[in-house]
Each structure stands twice: as structure tokens, then as C-alpha cells.
Protein backbone atom coordinates (compact mmCIF):
# COMPACT_ATOMS: atom_id res chain seq x y z
CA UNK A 1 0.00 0.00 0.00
CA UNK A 2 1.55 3.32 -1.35
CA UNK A 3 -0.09 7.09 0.36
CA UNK A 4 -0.51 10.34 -2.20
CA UNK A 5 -0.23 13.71 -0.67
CA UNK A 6 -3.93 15.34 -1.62
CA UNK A 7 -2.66 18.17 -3.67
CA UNK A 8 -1.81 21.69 -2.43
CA UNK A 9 -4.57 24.71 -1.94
CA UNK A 10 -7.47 22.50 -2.06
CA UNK A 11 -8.42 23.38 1.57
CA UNK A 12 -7.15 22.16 4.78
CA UNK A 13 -9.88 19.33 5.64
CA UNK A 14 -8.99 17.41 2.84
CA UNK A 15 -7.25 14.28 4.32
CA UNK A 16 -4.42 12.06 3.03
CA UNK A 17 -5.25 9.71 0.43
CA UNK A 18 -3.75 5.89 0.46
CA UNK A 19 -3.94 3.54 -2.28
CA UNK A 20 -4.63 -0.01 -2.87
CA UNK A 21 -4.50 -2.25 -5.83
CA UNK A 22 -6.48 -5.24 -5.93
CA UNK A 23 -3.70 -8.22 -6.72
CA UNK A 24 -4.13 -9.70 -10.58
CA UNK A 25 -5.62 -12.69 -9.46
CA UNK A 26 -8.74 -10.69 -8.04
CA UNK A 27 -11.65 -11.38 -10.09
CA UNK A 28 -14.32 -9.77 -7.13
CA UNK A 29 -14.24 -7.78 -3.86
CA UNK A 30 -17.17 -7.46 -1.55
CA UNK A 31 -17.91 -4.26 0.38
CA UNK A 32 -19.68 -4.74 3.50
CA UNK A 33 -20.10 -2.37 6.96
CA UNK A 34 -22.23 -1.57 10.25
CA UNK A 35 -22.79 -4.65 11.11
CA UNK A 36 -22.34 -3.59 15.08
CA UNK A 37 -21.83 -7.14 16.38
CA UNK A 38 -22.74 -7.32 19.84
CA UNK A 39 -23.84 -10.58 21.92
CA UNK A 40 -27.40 -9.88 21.91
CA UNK A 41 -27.63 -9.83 18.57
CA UNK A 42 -26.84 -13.68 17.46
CA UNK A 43 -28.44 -13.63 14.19
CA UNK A 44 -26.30 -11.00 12.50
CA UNK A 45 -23.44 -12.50 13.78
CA UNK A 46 -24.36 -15.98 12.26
CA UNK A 47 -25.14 -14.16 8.86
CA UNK A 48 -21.52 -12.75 8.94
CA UNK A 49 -20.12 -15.96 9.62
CA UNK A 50 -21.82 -17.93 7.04
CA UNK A 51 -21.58 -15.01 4.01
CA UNK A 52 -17.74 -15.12 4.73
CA UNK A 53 -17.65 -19.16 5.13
CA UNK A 54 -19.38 -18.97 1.44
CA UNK A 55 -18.71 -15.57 -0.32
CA UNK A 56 -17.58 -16.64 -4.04
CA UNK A 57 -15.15 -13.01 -3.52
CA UNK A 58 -11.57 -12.96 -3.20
CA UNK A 59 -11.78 -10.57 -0.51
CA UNK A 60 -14.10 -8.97 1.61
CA UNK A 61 -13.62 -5.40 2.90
CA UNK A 62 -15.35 -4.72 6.03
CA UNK A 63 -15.81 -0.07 6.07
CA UNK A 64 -16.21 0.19 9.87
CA UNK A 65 -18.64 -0.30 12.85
CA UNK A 66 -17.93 -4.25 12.37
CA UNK A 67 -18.72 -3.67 16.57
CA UNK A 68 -21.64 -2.22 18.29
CA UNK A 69 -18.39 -1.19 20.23
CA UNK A 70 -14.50 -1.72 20.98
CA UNK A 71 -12.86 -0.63 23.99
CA UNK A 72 -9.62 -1.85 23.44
CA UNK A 73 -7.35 -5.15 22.05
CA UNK A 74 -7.62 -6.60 25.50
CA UNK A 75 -11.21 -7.09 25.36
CA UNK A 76 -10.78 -9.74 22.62
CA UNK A 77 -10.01 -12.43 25.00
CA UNK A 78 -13.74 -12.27 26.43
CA UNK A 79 -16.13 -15.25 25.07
CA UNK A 80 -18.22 -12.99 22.70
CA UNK A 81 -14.99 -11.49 21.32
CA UNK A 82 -12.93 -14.58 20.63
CA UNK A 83 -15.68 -16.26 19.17
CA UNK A 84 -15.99 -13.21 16.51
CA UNK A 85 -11.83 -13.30 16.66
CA UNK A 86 -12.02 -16.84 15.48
CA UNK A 87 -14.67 -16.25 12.77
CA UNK A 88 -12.35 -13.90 11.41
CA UNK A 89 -9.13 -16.31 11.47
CA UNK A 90 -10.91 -18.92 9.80
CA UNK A 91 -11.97 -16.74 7.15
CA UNK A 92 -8.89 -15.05 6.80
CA UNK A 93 -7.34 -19.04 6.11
CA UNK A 94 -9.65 -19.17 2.92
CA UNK A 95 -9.84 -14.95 1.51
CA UNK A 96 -8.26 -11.63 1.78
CA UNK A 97 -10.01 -9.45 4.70
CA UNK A 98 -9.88 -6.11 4.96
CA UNK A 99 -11.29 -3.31 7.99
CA UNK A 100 -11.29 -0.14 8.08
CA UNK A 101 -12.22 2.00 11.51
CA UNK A 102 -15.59 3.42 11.73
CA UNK A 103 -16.85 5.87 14.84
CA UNK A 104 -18.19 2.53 17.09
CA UNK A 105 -14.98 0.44 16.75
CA UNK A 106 -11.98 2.92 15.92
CA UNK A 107 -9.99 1.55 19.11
CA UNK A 108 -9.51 -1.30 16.81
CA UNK A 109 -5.98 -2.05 16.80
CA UNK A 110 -3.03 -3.61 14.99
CA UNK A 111 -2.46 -6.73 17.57
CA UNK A 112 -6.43 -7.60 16.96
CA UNK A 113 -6.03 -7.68 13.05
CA UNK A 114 -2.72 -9.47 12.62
CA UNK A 115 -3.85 -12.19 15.19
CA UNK A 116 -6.93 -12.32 12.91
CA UNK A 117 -5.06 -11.94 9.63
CA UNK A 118 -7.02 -8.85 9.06
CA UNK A 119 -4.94 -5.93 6.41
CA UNK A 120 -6.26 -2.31 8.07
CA UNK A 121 -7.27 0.09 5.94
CA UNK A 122 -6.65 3.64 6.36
CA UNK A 123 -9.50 6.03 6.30
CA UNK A 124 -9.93 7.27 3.46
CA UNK A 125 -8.50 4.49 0.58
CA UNK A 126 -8.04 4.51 -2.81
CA UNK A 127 -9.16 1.03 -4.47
CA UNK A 128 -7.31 0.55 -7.77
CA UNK A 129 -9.26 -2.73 -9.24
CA UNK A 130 -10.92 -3.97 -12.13
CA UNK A 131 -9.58 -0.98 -14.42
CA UNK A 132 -11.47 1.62 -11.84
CA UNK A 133 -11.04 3.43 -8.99
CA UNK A 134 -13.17 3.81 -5.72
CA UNK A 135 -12.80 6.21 -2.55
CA UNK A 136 -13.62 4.25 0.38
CA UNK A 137 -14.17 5.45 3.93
CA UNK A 138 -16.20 4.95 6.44
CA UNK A 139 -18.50 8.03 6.02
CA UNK A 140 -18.53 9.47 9.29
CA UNK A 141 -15.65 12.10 8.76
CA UNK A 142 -17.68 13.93 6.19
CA UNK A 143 -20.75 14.25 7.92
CA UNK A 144 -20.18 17.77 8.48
CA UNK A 145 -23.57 19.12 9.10
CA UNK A 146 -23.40 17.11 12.58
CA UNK A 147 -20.90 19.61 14.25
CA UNK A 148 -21.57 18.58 17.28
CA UNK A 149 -20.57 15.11 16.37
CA UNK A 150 -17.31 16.53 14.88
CA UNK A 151 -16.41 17.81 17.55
CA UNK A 152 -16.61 14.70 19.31
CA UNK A 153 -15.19 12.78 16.88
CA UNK A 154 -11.66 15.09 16.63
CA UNK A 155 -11.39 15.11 20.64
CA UNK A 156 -11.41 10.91 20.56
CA UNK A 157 -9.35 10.22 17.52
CA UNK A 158 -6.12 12.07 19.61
CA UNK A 159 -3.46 10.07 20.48
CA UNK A 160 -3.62 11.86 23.64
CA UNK A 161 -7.44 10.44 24.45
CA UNK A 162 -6.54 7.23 23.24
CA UNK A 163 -3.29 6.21 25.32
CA UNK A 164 -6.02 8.20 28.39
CA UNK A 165 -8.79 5.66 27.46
CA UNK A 166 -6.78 3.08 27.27
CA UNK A 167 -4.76 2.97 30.45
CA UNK A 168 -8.05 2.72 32.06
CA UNK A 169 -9.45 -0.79 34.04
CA UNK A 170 -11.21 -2.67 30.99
CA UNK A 171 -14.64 -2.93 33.27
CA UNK A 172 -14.76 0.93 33.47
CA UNK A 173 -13.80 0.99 30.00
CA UNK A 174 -16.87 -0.76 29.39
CA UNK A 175 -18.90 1.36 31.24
CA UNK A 176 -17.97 4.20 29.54
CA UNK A 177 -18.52 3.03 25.96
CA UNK A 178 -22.01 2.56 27.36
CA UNK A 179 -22.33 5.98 28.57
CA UNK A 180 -20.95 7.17 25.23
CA UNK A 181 -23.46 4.95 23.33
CA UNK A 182 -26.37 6.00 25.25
CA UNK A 183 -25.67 9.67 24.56
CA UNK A 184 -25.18 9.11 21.32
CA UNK A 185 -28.36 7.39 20.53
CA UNK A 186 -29.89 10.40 22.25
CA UNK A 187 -28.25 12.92 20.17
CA UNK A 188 -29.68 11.09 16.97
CA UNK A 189 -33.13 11.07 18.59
CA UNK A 190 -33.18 14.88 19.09
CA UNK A 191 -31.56 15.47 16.17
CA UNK A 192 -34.21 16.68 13.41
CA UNK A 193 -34.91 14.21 10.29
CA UNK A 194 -32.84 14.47 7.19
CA UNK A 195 -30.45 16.51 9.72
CA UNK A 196 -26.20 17.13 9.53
CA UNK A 197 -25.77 12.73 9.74
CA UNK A 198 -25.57 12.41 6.09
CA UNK A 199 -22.51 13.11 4.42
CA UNK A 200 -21.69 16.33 3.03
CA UNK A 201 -21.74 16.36 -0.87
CA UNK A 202 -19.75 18.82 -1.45
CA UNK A 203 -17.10 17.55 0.76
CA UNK A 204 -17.41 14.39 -0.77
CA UNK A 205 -16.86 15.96 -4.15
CA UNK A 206 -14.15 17.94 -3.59
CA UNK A 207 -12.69 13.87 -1.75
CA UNK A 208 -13.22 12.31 -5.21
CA UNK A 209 -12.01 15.19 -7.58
CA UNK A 210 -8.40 14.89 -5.30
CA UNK A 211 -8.63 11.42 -5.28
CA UNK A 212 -9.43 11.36 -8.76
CA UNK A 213 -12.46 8.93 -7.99
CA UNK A 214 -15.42 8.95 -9.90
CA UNK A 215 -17.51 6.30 -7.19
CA UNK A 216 -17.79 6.86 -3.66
CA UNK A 217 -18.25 3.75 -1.45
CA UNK A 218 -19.00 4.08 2.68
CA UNK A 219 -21.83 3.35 5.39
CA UNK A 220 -22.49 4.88 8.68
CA UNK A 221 -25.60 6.80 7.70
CA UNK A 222 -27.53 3.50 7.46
CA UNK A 223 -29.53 4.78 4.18
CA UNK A 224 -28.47 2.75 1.61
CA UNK A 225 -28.40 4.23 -2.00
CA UNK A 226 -26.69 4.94 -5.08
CA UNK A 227 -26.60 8.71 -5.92
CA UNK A 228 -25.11 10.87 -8.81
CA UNK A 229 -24.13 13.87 -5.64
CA UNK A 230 -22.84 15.91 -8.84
CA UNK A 231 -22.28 14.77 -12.27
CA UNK A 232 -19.45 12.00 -13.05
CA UNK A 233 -19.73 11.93 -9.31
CA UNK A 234 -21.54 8.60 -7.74
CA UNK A 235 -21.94 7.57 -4.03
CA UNK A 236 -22.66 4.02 -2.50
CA UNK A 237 -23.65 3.83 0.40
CA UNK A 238 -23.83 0.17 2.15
CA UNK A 239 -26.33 -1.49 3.96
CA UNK A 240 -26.22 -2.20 7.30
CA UNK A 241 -26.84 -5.05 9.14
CA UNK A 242 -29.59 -5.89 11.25
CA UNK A 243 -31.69 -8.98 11.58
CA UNK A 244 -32.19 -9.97 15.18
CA UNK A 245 -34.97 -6.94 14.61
CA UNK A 246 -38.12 -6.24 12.62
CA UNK A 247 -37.72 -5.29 9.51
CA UNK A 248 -34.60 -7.09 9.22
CA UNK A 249 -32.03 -6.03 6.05
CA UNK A 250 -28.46 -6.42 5.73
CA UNK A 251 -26.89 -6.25 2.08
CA UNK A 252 -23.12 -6.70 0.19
CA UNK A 253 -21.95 -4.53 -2.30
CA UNK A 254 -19.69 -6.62 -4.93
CA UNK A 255 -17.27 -4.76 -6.79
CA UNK A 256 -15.94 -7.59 -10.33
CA UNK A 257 -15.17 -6.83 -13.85
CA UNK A 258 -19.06 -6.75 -14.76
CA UNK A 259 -18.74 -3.47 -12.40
CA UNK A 260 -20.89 -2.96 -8.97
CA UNK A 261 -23.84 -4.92 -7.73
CA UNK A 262 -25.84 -5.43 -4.35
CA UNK A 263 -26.79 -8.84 -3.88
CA UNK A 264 -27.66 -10.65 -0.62
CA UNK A 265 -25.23 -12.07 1.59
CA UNK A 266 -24.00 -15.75 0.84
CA UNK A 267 -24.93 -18.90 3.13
CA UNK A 268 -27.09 -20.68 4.59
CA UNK A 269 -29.92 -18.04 6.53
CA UNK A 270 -29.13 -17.58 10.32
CA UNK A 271 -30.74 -20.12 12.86
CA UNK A 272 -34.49 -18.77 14.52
């Protein structure tokens, strides 16, 4: 994986953008995010597990929130997260994986992914395959209209927070992820429909003119869509996953020669 500087004068919120091509032997790549695994929530977890047991793709790239939360690598040795820790070894054994962050599991970390056999991605990527390119992130950075989120989001992503957060007993850890959650869900509650949570488009445009991407790819908002935001200029945004719940929808989005395509996840449907 090589980086490229975003270019001079273009504004100082553009970020850096790294780059990825797909090895020869590729022939297709499924997209997939928010699936906020959690304990409670067996049936998503089982539709994971059998989509990446049975996937016909070479790789599956995983755009963030694959937890309802992450407080840290040590928190993999509990039962829930070394059951999803081997899921993830196993699959690694038979396809390329791929994560990237997103704003529920950014505390993520390099000693989780290599013990999985997990490549990180940085937020944002450039995907060079199949004679395109793609800008993928997790969509959370330009949601710009949510300043209040923003604001959030730069005060966690320090190093300083982090190393803070982290040298903290994994129990409280855990109880303050729930605090965090809990506020969170009441921020979207007050927040008014069709409010700042979607991304920004021109933000996103001025992303994919640097990045010299015509196709935007990322999750988070949990609206799935494909939209022309200005022309030559196309966003994707994934499904997420959710069907321990009525109505229950979770989606892929497979990237091949033939170009994109949703289609439903691959396996045997989870267990009642």
C-alpha cells in the first residue's frame, strides 16, 4: 500500500489519500459495513459468519462499525470477542479481509487484526481494481452538518485520548462506551430528520475530484443508496446489518469486472 499527498490549496480538511490495488488474481471484492456485532444480537453475527464461510469473492472489505463497540485489544479475549476473533481467522485461512475504523470500533488495533489476519485500511482508501477506482471510507468524517458530532469525533481520535482511554481498568472501560453509546443514541433522537448525519456532498466531491475517484463507497448513515451527488460523481452507500430486529435487512456490495452490484449475503440463513 503506497499514500498520495492530496494536492496543495485545495483546503485544509482534505485528508491524506492511500492507495490499494487489488492483486491480478482478483476477479471480485465485496464491500460490506455496520454490522455492530454485539452478543445480543446472534443472528447478525451468524449471517456474517456464514456469508464469509461462502462468499464466491476474493476478498471482503469490512468499512467500519464491524462492533456495536470496541474498547480496546484486551477485550478480545472475552467469550463474545474470541468467538468473533475466530470467525475472522478462519476466514482469513480461505480470503483476503480487509477493515477499516468506523466511529463505534476505531480503538480497533493492529495486535487484533494481525492475530486475525485482518490488512487495516486507512481512512480514506483509494481502491485501484478492475480498471477503476473507488474512494472508500467509512462516512462518518464527512458528515459535516453534525458539528456537534465533529467535535466529538476530533477530541477521541487524539493520540492523547486514546493512550487516556486506554490505560483505564477494561470494566470501566466498558462502562464508559455505554455511557458514550447511550448519549449518542440520544443525540440522533433529538436530532431533526434528514439533519447534519448524512454526508456532506460537497465535501465528498471535492474527496473524489483529489482522489481522482469517480464512485464513492462508505456506510455509517444507514440509508443505503446509489446517488449521482454531482455529475461523473456517484456515491454508494452500504447497507447495514440488522436482523435480530423487525424489519430485518443487511446487504453486500460486490465490486468484479461486470462493475458494482448489491446482492444478498452468501450462506445458509441464520438459525431462529
Amino acid at each position: 500500500m503506497t499514500a498520495s499527498q492530496a494536492r496543495h490549496g485545495a483546503g485544509p480538511s482534505l485528508p491524506q489519500f492511500w492507495e490499494f490495488a487489488a492483486p491480478a488474481g482478483w476477479l471480485s471484492i465485496d464491500f460490506i459495513s455496520d454490522l455492530h456485532l454485539q452478543a445480543s444480537q446472534p443472528r447478525t453475527t451468524q449471517a456474517l459468519a456464514a456469508h464469509l464461510l461462502h462468499t464466491p469473492a476474493d476478498a471482503v472489505f469490512i468499512l467500519g462499525d464491524l462492533f456495536e463497540t470496541w474498547v480496546g485489544d484486551d477485550a478480545r479475549h472475552d467469550a463474545f470477542e474470541s468467538g468473533i476473533a475466530d470467525m475472522l481467522k478462519d476466514a482469513s485461512a480461505r480470503r483476503s479481509l480487509a477493515f477499516m475504523a468506523g466511529n463505534r470500533d476505531f480503538l480497533l488495533g493492529a495486535s487484533f487484526l494481525q492475530e486475525c489476519g485482518v490488512m487495516a485500511l486507512a481512512d480514506p482508501t483509494v481502491l485501484v481494481a478492475f480498471g477503476k477506482r473507488l474512494l472508500l471510507t467509512h462516512g462518518d468524517a464527512l458528515c459535516l452538518g453534525d458539528t456537534a458530532y465533529q467535535r466529538f469525533r476530533g477530541e477521541v481520535r487524539t493520540e492523547q485520548w486514546r493512550r487516556s482511554f486506554l490505560k483505564r481498568p477494561l470494566a470501566e472501560r466498558r462502562v464508559l462506551a455505554a455511557r458514550m453509546r447511550e448519549g449518542s443514541a440520544e443525540h440522533q433522537r433529538a436530532q431533526p430528520a434528514q439533519s447534519g448525519a448524512d454526508v456532506d456532498a460537497a465535501a465528498a466531491v471535492q474527496w473524489m475530484h483529489e482522489a481522482a475517484t469517480p464512485l464513492l463507497v462508505h456506510g455509517h448513515t444507514h440509508r443505503p443508496a446509489t446517488e449521482e451527488i454531482a455529475p461523473g460523481f456517484t456515491r454508494l452507500v452500504l447497507t447495514d446489518w440488522e436482523l435480530d430486529r423487525t424489519p430485518a435487512r443487511c446487504g453486500v456490495l460486490r465490486l468484479s469486472e461486470r462493475g458494482l452490484e448489491r446482492v444478498a449475503p452468501t450462506g445458509p440463513a441464520p438459525a431462529a
